[in-house]
N, C-alpha and C. Protein backbone atom coordinates (compact mmCIF):
# COMPACT_ATOMS: atom_id res chain seq x y z
N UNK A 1 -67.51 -13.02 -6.45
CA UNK A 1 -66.33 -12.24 -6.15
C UNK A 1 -65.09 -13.13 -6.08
N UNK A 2 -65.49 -14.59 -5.57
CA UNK A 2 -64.03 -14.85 -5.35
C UNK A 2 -63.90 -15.44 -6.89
N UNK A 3 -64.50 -15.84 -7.54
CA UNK A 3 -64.15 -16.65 -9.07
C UNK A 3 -63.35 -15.26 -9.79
N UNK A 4 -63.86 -13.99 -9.59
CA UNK A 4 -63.04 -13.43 -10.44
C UNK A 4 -61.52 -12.57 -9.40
N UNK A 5 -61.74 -13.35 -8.26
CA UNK A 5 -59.97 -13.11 -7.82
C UNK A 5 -59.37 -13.92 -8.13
N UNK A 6 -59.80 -15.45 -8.38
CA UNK A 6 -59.11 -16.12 -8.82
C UNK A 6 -58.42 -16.26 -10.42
N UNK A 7 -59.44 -15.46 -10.93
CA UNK A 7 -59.21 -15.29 -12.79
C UNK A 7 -58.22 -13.78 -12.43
N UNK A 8 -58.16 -12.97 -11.81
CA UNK A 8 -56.93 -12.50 -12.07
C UNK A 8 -56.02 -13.01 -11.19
N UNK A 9 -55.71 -13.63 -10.47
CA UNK A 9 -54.45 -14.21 -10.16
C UNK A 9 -53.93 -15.10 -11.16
N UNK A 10 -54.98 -15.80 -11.79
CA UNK A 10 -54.54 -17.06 -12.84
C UNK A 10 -54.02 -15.57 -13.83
N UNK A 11 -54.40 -14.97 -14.31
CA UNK A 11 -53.95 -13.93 -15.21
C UNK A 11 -52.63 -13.61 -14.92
N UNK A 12 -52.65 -12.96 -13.85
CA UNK A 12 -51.16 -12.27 -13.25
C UNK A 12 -50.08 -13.62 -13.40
N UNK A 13 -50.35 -14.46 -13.13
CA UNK A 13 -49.40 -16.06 -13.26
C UNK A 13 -48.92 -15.92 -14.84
N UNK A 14 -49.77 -15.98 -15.23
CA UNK A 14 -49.60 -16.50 -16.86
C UNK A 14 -48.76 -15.28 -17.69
N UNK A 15 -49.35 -13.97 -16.97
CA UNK A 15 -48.65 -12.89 -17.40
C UNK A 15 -47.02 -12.54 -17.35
N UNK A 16 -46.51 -13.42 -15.76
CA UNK A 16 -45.63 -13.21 -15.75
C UNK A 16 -45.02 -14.34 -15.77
N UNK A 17 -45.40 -15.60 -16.24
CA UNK A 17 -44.47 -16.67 -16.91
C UNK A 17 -44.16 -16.43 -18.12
N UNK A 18 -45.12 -15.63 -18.66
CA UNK A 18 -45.31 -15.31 -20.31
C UNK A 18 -43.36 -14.33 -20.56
N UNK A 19 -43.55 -13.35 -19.35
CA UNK A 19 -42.51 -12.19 -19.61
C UNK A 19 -41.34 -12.99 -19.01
N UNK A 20 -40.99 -14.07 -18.70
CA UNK A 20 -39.76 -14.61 -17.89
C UNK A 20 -39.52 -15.69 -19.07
N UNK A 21 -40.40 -16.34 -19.77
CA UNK A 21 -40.25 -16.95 -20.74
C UNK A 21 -39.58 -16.32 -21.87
N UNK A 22 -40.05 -15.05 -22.22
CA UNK A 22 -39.82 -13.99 -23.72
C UNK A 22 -38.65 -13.59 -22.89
N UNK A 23 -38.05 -13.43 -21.61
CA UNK A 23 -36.81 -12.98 -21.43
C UNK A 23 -35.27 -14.35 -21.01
N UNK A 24 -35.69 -15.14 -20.92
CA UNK A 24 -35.33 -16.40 -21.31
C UNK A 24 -34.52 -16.58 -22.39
N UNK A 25 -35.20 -16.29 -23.83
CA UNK A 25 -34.45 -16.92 -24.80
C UNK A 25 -33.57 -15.52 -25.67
N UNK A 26 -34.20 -14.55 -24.86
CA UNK A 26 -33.20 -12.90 -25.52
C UNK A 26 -31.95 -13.21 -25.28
N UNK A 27 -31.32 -14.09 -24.02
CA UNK A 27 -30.36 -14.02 -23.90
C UNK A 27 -29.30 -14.77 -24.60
N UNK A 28 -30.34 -15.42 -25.62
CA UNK A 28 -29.43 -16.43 -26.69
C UNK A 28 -29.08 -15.65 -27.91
N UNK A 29 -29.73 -14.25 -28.22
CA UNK A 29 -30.03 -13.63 -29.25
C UNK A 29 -28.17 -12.90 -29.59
N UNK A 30 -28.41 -13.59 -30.86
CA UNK A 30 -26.65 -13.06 -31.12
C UNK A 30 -26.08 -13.96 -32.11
N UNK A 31 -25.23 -14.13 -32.44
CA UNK A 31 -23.91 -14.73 -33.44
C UNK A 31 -23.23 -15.47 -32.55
N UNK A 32 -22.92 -17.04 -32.63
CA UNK A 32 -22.13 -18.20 -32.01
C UNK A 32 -21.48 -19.07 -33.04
N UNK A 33 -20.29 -19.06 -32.35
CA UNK A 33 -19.19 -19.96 -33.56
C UNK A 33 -19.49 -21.55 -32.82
N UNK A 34 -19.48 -22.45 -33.79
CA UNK A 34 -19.86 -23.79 -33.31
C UNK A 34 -18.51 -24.04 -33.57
N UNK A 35 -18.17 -25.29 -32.54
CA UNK A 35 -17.27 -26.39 -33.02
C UNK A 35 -17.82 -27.44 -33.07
N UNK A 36 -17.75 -28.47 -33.97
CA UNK A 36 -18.01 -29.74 -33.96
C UNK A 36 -16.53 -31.18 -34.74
N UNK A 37 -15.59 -31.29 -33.69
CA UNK A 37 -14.15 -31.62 -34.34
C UNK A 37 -15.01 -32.92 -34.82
N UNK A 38 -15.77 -33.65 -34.26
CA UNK A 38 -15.88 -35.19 -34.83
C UNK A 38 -17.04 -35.21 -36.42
N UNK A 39 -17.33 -34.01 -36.31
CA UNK A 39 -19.09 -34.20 -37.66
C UNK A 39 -17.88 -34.22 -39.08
N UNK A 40 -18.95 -34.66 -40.22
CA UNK A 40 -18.09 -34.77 -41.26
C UNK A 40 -18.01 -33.12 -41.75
N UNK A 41 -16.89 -33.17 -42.52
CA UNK A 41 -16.43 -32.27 -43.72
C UNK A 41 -17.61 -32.25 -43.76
N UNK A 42 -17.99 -29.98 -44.82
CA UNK A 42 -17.72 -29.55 -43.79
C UNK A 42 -18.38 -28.29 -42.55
N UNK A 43 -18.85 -29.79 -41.88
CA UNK A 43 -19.82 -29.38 -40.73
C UNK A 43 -18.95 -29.01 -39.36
N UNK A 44 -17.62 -29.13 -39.74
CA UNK A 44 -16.87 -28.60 -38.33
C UNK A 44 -17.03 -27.51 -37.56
N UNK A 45 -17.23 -26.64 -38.39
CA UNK A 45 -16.86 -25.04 -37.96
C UNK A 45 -17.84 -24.14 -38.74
N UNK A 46 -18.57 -23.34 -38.10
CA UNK A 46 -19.51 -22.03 -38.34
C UNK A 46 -20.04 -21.48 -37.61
N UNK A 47 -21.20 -20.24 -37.85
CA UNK A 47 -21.48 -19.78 -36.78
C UNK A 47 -23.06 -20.26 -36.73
N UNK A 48 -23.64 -20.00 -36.02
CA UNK A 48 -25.28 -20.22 -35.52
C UNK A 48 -25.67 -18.71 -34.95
N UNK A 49 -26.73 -18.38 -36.02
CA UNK A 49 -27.41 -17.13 -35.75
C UNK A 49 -28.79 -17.33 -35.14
N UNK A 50 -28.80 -16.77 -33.80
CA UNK A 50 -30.16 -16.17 -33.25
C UNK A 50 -30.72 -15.28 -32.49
N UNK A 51 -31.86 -15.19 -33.59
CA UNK A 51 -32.91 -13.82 -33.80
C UNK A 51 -34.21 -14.12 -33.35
N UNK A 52 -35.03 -12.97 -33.00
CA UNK A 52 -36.10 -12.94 -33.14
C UNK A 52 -36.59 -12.61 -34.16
N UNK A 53 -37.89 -13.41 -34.13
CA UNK A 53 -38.93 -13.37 -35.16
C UNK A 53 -40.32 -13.77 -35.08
N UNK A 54 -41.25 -12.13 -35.50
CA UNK A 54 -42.80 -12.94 -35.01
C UNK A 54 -42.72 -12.86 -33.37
N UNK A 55 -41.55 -12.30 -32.68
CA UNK A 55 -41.58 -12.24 -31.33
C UNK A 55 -41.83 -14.29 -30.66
N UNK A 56 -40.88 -14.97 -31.61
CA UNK A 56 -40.39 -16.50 -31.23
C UNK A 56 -38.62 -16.26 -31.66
N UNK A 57 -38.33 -17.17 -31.00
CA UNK A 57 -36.74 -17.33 -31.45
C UNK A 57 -36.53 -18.32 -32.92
N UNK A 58 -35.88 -17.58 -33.60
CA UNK A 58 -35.47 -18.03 -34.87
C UNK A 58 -34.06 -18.07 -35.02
N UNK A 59 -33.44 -18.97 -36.22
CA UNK A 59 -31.86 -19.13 -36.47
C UNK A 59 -31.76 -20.04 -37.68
N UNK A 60 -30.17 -19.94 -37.67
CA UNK A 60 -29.96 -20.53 -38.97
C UNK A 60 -28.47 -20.60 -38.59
N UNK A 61 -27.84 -21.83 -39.43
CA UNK A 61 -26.67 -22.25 -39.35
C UNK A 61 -25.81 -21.98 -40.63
N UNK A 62 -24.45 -21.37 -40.45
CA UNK A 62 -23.79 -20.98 -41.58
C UNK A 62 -22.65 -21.62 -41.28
N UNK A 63 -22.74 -22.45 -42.42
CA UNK A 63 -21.18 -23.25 -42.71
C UNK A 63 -20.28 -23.11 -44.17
N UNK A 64 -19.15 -22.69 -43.96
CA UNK A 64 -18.06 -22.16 -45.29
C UNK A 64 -19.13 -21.44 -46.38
N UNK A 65 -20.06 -20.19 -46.14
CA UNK A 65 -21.09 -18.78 -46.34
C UNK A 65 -22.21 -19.41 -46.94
N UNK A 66 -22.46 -20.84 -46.56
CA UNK A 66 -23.91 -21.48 -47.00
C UNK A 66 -24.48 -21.53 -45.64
N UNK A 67 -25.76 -20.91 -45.86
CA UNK A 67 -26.72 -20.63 -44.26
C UNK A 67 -27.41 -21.67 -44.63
N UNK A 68 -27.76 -21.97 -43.86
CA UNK A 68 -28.89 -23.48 -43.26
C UNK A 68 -30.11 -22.82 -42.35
N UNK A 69 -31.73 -22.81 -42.39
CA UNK A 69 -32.69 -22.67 -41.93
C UNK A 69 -32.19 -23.33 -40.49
N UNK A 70 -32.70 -23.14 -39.29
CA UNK A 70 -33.65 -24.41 -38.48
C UNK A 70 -34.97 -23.84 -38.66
N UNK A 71 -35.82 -24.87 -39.00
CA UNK A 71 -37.19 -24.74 -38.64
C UNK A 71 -37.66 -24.91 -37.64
N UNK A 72 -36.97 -26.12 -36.84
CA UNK A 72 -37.58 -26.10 -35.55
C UNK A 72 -37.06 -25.63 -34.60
N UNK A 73 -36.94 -24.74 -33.37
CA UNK A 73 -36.28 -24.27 -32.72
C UNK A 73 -36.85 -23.47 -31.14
N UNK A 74 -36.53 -24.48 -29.89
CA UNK A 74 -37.34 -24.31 -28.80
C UNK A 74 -36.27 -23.41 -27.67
N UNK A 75 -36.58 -23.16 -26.68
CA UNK A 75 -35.88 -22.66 -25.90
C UNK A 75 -36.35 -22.81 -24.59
N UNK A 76 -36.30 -23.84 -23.32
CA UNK A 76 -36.61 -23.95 -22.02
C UNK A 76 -36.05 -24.59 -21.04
N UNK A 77 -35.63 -24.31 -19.94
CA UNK A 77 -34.99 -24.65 -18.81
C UNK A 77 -33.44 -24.57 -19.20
N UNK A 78 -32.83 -23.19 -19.82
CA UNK A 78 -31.76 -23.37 -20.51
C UNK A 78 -31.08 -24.88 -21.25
N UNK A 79 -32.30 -24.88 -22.16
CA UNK A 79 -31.89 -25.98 -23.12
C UNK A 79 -31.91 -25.47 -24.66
N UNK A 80 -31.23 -25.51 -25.34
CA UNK A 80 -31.80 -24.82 -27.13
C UNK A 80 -31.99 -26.31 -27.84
N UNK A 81 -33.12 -26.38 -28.42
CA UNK A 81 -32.88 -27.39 -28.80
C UNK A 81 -33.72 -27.20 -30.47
N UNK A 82 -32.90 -27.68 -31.78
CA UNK A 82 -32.55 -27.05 -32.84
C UNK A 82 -33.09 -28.66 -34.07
N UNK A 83 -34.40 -28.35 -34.78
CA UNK A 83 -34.66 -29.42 -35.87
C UNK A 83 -34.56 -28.72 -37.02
N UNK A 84 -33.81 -29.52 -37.53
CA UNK A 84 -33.68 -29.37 -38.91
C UNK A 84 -32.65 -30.84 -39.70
N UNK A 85 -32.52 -30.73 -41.76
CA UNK A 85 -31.73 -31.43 -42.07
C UNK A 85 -30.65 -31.22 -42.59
N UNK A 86 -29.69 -32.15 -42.41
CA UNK A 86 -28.13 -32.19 -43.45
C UNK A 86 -28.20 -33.29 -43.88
N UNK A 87 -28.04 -32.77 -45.26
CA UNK A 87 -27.72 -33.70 -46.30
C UNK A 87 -29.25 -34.48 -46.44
N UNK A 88 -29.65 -34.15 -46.28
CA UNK A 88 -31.54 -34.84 -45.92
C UNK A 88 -31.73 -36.08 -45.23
N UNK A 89 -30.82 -35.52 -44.00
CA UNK A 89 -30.55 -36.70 -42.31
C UNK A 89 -31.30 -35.84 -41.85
N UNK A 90 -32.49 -35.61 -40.82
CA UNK A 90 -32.99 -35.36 -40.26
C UNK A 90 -31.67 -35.06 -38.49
N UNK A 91 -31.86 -33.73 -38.46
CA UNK A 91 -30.96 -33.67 -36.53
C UNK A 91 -31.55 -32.86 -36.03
N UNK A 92 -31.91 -33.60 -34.44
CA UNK A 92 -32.30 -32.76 -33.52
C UNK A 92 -31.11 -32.51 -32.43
N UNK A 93 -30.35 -31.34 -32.54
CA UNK A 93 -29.58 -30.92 -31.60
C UNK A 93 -29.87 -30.30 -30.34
N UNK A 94 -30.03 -31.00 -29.16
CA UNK A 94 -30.06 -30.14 -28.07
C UNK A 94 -28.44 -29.75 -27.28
N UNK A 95 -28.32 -27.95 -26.87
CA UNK A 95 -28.06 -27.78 -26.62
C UNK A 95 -28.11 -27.02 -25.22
N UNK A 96 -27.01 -27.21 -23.94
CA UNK A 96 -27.66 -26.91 -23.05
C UNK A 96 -26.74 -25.72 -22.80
N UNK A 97 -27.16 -24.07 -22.15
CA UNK A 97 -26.35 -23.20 -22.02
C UNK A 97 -26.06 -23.28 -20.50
N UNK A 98 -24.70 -23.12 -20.31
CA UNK A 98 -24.04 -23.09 -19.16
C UNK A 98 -22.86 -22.32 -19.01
N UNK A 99 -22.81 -20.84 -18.33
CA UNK A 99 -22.17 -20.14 -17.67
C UNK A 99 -21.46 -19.74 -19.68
N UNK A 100 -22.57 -19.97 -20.01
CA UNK A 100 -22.28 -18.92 -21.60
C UNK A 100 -21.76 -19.26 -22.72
N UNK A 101 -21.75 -20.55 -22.30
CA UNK A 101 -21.66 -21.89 -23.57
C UNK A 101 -22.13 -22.66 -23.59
N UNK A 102 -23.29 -22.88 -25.00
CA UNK A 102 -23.73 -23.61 -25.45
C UNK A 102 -23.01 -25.26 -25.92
N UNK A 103 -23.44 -26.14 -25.05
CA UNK A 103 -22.99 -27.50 -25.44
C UNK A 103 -23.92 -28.52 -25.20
N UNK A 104 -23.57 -29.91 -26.36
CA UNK A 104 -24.36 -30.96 -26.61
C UNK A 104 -24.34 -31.31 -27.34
N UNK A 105 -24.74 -32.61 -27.63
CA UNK A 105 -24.58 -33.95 -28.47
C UNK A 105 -25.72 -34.26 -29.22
N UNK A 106 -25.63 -34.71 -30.74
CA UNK A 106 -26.24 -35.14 -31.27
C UNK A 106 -26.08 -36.42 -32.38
N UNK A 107 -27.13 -37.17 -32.31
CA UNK A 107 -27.10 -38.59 -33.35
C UNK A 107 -27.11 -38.17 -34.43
N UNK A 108 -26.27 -38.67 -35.13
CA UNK A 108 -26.23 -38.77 -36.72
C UNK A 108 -25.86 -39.92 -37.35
N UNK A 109 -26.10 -40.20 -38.69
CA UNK A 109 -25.83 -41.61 -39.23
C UNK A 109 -24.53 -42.11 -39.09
N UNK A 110 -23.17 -40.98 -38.93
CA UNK A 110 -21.79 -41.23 -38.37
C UNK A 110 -21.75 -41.29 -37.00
N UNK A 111 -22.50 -41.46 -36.56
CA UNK A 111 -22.40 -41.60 -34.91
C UNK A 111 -22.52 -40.24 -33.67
N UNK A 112 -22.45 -39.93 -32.86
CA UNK A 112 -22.49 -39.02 -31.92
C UNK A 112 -21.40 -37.89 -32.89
N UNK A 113 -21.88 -36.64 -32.52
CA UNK A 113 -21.06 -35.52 -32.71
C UNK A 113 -21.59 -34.14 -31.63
N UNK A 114 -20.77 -34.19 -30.89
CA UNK A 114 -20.59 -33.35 -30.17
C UNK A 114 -19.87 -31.46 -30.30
N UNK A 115 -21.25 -30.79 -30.37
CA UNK A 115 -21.40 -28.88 -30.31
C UNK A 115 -20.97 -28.12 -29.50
N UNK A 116 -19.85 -27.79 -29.34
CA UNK A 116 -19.62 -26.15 -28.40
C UNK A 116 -19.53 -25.16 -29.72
N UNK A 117 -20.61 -24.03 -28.79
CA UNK A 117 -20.94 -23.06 -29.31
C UNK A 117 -20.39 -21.76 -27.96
N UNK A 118 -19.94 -20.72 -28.64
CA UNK A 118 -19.66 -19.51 -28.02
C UNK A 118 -19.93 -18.48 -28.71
N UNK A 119 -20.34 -17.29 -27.55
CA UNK A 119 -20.90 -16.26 -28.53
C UNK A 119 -20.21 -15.25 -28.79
N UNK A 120 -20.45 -14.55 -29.91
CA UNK A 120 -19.18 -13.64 -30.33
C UNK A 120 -20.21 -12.39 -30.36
N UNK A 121 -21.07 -11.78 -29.86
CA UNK A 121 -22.22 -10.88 -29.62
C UNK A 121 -20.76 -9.56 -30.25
C-alpha cells in the first residue's frame, strides 16, 4: 500500500511540473522585433518568431524577409536559449526574459553582440 502512495504522489509531481513547464514557454509564443546595434550588416534588426510545435517550442529568425530556422531551442528558469548558424558560425544565444523583454549576449567571431527583443503579440 504504501509503494503505490508513493507512485502516485511521484505521478502527481511529475504531472504538475510537466503542466507549469508547457505553461512556461506559452508565454514566449508570439512575434519579437530584435535589436542587435553592434552584429554585422544585416543582422541588426528583425523579428524572432515563436510557436508551438509537436507541443515543444519552435522559431525562426527573419532578417530583411529571409527566415532563419533555430533548430535548437530550450526554454527554463525564464531563460530562451536559441542554436543555430550565420553565415555557417555556429550561435548559441541565450536570452533571459525580464518584466517582458527578452535580453542577452552572444559570442561571435566579431566579438560580443548584444539582443533586445520585444514583443509585438
Amino acid at each position: 500500500m504504501k509503494v503505490s502512495g508513493i507512485l502516485m504522489v511521484l505521478m502527481l509531481l511529475l504531472s504538475i511540473s510537466t503542466v507549469a513547464a508547457e505553461k512556461d514557454y506559452k508565454k514566449l509564443l508570439g512575434v519579437w522585433e530584435f535589436v542587435a546595434p553592434n552584429a554585422p550588416q544585416p543582422y541588426q534588426r528583425g523579428t524572432l518568431t515563436l510557436k508551438e510545435s509537436d507541443q515543444k517550442l519552435a522559431g525562426e529568425f527573419t532578417v530583411q524577409g529571409q527566415a532563419l530556422a533555430i533548430p535548437r531551442i530550450t526554454f527554463g528558469k525564464d531563460t530562451l536559449t536559441l542554436g543555430f548558424e550565420v553565415e555557417n558560425n555556429p550561435i548559441t544565444l541565450k536570452l533571459r526574459l525580464s518584466e517582458g523583454v527578452l535580453e542577452g549576449t552572444t559570442q561571435t567571431p566579431d566579438g560580443p553582440v548584444k539582443v533586445t527583443a520585444k514583443s509585438v503579440r
